[in-house]
PDB file of N, CA and C in Angstrom:
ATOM      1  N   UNK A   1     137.649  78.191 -11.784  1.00  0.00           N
ATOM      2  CA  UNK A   1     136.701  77.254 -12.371  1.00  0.00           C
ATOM      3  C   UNK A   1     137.007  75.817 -11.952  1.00  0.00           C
ATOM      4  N   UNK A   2     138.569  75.487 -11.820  1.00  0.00           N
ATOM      5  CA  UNK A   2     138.389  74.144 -11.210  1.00  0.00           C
ATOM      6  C   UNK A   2     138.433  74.231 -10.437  1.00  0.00           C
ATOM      7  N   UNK A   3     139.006  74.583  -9.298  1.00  0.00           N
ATOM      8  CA  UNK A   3     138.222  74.622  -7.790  1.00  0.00           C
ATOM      9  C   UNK A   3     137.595  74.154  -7.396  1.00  0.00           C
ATOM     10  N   UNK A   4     136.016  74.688  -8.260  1.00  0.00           N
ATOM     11  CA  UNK A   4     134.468  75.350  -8.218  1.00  0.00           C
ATOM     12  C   UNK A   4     134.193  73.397  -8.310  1.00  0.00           C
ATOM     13  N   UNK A   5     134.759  73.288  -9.492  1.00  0.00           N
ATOM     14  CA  UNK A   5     134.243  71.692  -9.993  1.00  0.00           C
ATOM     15  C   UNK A   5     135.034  70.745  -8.844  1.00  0.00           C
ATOM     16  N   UNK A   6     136.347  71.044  -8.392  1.00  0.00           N
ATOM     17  CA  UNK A   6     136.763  70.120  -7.529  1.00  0.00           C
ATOM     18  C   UNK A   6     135.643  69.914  -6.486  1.00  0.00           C
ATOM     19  N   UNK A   7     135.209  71.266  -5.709  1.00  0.00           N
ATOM     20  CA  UNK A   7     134.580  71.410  -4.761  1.00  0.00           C
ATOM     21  C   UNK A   7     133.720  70.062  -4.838  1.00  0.00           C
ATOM     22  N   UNK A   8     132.601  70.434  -5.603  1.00  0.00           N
ATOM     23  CA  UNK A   8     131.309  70.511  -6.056  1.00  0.00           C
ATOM     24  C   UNK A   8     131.333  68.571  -5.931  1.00  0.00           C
ATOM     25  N   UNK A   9     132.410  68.293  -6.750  1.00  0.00           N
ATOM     26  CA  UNK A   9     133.190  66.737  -6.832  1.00  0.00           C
ATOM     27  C   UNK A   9     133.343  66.115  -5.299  1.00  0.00           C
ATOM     28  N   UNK A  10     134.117  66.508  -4.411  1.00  0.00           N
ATOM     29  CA  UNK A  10     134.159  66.345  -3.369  1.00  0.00           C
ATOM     30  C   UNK A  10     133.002  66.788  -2.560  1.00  0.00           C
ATOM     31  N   UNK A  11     132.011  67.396  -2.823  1.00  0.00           N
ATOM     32  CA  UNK A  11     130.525  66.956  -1.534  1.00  0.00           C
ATOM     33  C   UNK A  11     129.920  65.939  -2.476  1.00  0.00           C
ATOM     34  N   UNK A  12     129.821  65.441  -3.465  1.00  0.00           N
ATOM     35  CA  UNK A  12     129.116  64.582  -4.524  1.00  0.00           C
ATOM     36  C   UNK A  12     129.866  62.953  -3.360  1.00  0.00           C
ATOM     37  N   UNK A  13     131.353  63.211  -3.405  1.00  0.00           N
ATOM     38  CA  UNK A  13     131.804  62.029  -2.796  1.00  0.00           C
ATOM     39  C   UNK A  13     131.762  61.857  -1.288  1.00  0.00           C
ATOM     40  N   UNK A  14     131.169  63.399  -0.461  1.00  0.00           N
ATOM     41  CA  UNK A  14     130.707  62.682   0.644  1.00  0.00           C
ATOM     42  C   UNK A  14     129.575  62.394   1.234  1.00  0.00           C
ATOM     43  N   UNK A  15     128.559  63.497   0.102  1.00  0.00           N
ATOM     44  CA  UNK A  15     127.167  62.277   0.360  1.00  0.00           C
ATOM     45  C   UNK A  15     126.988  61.061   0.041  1.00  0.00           C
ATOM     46  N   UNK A  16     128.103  60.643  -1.232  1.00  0.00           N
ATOM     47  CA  UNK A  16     128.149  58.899  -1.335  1.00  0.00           C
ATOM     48  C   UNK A  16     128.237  58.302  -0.607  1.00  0.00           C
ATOM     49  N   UNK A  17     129.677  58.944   0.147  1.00  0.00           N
ATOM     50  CA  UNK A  17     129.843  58.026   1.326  1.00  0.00           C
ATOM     51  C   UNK A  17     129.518  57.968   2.559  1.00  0.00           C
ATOM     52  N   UNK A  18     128.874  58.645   3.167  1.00  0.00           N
ATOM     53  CA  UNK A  18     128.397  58.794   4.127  1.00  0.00           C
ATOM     54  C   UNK A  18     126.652  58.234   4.081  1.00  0.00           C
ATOM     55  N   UNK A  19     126.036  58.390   3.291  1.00  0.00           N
ATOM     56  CA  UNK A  19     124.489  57.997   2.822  1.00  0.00           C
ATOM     57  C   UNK A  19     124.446  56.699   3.239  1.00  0.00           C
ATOM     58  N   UNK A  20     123.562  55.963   3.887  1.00  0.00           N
ATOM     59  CA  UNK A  20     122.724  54.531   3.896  1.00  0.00           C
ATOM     60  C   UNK A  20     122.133  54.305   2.597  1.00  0.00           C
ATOM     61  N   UNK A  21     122.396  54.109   2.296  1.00  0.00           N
ATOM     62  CA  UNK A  21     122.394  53.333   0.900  1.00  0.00           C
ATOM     63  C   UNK A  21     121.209  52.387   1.237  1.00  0.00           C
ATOM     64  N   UNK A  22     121.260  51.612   2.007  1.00  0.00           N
ATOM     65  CA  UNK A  22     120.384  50.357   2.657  1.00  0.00           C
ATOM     66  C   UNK A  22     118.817  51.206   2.661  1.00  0.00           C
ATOM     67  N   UNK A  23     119.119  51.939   3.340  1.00  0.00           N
ATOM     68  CA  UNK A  23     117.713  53.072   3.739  1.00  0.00           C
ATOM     69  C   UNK A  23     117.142  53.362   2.791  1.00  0.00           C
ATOM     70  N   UNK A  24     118.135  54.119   1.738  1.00  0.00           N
ATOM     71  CA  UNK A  24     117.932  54.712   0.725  1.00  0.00           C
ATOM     72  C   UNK A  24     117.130  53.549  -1.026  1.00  0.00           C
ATOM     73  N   UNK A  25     117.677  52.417  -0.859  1.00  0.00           N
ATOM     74  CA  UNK A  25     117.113  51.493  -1.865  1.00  0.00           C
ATOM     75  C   UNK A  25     115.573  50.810  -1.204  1.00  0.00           C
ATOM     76  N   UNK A  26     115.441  50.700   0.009  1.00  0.00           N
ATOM     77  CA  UNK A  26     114.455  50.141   0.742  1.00  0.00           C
ATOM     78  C   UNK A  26     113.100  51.015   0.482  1.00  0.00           C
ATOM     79  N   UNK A  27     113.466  52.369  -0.203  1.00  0.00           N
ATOM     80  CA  UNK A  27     112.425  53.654  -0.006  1.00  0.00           C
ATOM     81  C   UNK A  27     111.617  53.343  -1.646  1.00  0.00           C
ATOM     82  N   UNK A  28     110.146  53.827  -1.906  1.00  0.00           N
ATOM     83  CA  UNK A  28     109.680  53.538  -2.837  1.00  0.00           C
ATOM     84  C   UNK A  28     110.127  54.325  -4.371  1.00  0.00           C
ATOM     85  N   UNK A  29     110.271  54.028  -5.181  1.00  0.00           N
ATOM     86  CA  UNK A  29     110.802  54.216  -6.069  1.00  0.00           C
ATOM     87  C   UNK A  29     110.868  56.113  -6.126  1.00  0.00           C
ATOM     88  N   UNK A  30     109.864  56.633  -6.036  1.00  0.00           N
ATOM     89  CA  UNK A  30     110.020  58.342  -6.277  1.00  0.00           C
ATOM     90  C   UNK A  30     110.703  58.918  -5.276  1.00  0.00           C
ATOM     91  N   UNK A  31     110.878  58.096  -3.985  1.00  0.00           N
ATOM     92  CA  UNK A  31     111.637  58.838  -2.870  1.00  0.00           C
ATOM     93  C   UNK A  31     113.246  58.091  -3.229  1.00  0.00           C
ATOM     94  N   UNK A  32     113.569  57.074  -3.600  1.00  0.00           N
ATOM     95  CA  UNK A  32     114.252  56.753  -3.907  1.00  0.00           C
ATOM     96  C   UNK A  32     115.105  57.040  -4.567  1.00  0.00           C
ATOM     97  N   UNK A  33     114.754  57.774  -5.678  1.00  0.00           N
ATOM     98  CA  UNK A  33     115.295  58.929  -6.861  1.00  0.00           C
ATOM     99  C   UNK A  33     115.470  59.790  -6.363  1.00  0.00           C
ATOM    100  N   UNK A  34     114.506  60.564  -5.725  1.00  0.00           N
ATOM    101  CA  UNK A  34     114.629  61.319  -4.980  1.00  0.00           C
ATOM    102  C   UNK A  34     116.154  61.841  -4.591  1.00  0.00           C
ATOM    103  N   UNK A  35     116.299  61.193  -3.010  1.00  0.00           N
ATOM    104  CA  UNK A  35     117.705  60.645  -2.483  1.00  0.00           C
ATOM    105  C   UNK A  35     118.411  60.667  -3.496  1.00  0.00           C
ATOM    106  N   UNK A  36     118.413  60.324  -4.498  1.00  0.00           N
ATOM    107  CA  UNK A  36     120.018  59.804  -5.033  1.00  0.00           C
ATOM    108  C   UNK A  36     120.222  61.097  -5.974  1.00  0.00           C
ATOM    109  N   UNK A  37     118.969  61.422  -6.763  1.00  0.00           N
ATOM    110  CA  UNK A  37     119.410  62.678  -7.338  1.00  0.00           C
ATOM    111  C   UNK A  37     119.976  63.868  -6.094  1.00  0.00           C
ATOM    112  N   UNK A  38     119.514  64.082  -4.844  1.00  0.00           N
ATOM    113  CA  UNK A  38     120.359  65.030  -4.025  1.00  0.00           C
ATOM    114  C   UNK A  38     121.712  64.291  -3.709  1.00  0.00           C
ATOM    115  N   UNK A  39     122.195  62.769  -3.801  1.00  0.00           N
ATOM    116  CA  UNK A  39     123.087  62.398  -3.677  1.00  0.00           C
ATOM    117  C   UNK A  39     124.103  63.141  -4.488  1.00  0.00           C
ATOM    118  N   UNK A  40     123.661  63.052  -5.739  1.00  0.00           N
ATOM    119  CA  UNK A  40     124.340  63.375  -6.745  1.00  0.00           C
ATOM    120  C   UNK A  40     124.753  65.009  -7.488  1.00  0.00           C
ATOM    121  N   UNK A  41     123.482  65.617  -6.975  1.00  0.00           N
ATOM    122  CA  UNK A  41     123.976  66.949  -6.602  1.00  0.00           C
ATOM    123  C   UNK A  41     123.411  67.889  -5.627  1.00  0.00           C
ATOM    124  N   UNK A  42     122.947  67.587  -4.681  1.00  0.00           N
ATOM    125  CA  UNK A  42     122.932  68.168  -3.620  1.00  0.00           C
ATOM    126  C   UNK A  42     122.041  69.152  -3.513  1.00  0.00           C
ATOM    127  N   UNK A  43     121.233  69.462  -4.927  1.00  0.00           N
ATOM    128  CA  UNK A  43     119.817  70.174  -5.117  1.00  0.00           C
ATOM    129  C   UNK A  43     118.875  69.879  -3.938  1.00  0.00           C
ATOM    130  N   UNK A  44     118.526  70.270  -2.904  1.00  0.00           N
ATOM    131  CA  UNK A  44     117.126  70.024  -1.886  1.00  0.00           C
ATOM    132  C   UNK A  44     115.858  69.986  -2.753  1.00  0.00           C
ATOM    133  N   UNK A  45     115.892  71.310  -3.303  1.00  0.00           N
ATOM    134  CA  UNK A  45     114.686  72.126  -3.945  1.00  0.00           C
ATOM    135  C   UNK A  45     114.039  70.875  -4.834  1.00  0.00           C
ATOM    136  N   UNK A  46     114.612  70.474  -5.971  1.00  0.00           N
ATOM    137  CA  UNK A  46     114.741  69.817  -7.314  1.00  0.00           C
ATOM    138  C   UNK A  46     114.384  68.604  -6.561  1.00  0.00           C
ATOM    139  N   UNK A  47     115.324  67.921  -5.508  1.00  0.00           N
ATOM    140  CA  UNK A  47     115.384  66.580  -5.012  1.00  0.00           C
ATOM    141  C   UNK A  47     114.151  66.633  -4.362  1.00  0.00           C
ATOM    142  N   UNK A  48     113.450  67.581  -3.430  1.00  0.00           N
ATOM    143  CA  UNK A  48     112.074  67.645  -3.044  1.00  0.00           C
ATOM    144  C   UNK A  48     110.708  67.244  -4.108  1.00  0.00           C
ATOM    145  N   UNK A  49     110.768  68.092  -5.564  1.00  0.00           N
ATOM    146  CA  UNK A  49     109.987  68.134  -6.114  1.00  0.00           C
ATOM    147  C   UNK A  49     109.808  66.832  -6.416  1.00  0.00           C
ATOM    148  N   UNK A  50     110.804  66.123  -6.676  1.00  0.00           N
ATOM    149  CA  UNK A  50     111.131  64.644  -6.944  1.00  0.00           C
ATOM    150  C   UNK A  50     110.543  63.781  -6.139  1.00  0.00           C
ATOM    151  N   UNK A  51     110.269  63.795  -5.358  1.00  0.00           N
ATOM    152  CA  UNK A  51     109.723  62.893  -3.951  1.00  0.00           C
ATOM    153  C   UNK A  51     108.243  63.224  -3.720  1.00  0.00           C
ATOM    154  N   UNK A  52     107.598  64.607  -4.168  1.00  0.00           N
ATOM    155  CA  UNK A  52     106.703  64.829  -4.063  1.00  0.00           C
ATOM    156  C   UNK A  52     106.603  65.753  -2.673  1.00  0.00           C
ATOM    157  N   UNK A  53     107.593  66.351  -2.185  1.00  0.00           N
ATOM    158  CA  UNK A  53     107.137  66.744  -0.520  1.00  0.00           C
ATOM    159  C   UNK A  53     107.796  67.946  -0.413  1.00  0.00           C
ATOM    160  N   UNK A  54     107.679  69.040   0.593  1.00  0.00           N
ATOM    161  CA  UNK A  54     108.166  70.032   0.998  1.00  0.00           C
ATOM    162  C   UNK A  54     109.421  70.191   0.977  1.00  0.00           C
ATOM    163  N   UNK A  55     110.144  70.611   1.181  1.00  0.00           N
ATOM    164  CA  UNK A  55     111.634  71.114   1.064  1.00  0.00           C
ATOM    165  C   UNK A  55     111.887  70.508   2.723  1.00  0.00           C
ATOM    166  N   UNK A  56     111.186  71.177   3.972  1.00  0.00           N
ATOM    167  CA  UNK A  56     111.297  70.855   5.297  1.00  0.00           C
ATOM    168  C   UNK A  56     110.742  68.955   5.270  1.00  0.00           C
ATOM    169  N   UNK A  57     110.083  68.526   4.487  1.00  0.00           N
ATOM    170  CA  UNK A  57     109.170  67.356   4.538  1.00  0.00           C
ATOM    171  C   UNK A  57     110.856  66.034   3.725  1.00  0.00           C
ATOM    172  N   UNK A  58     111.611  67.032   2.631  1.00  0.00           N
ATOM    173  CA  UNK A  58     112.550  65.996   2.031  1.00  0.00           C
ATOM    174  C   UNK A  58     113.931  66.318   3.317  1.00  0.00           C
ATOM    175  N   UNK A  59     113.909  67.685   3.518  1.00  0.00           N
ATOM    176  CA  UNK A  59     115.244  67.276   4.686  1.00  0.00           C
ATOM    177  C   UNK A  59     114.810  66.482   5.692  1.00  0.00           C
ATOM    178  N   UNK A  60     114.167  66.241   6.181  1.00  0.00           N
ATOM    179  CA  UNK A  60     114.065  65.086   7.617  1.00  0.00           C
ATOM    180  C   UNK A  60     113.732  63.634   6.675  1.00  0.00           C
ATOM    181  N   UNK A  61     113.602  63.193   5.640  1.00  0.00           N
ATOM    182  CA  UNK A  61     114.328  62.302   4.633  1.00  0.00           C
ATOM    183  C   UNK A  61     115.962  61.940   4.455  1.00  0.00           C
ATOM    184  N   UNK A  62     116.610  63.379   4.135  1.00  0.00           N
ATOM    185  CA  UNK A  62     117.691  63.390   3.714  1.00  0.00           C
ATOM    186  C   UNK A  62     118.467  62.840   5.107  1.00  0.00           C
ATOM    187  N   UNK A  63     117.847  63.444   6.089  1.00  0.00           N
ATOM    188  CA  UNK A  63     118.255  62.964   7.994  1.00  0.00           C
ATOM    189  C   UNK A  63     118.367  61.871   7.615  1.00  0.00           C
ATOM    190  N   UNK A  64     117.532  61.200   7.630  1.00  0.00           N
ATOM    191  CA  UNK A  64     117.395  59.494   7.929  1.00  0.00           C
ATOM    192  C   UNK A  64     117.789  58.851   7.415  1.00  0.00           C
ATOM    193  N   UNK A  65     118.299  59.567   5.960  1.00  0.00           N
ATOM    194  CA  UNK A  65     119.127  58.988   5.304  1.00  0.00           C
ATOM    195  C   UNK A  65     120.468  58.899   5.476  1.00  0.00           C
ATOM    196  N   UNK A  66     121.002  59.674   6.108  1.00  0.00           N
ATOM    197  CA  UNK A  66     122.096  60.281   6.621  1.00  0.00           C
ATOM    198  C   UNK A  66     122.752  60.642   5.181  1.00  0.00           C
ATOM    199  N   UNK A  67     122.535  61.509   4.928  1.00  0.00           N
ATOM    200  CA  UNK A  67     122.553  62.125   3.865  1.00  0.00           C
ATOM    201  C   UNK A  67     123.653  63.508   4.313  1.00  0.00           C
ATOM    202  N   UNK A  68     124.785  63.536   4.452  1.00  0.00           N
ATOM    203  CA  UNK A  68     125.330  65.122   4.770  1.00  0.00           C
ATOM    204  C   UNK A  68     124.749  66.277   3.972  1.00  0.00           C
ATOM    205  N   UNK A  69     124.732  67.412   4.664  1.00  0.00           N
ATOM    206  CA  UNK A  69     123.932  68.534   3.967  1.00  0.00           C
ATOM    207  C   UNK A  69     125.758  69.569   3.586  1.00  0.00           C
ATOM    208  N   UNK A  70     126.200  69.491   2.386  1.00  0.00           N
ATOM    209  CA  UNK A  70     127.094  70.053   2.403  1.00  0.00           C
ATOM    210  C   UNK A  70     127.063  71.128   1.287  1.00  0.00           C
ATOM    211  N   UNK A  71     127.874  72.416   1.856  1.00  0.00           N
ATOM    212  CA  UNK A  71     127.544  73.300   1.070  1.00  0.00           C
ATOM    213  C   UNK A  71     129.001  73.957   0.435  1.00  0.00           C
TER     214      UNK A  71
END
């Protein structure tokens, strides 16, 4: 069980750090959330619905965001 949470902790801290941030605040408020809720946990699905767009339509988002896809 901690492991599971270490894991989970450590991709949380390298989409922080790795993310444009710059990119990411510049974007309109629902894509904006968007981003940060997958920042924060790495949901596509959830973080898509959030933005309003496809699952394929929020990863080439998450790209540009440089967003790591970590699993």
């Amino acid at each position: 069980m901690e492991e599971a949470l270490k894991a989970l902790e450590e991709a949380r801290d390298l989409r922080r750090r790795h993310a444009d941030w710059q990119f990411i605040e510049s974007q309109p408020p629902k894509l904006r959330a968007a981003l940060k809720y997958y920042v924060e946990t790495g949901d596509i699905y959830v973080a898509s619905r959030i933005a309003g767009m496809t699952v394929d339509e929020f990863n080439e988002l998450r790209i540009r965001a440089r967003i790591p896809s970590v699993t």
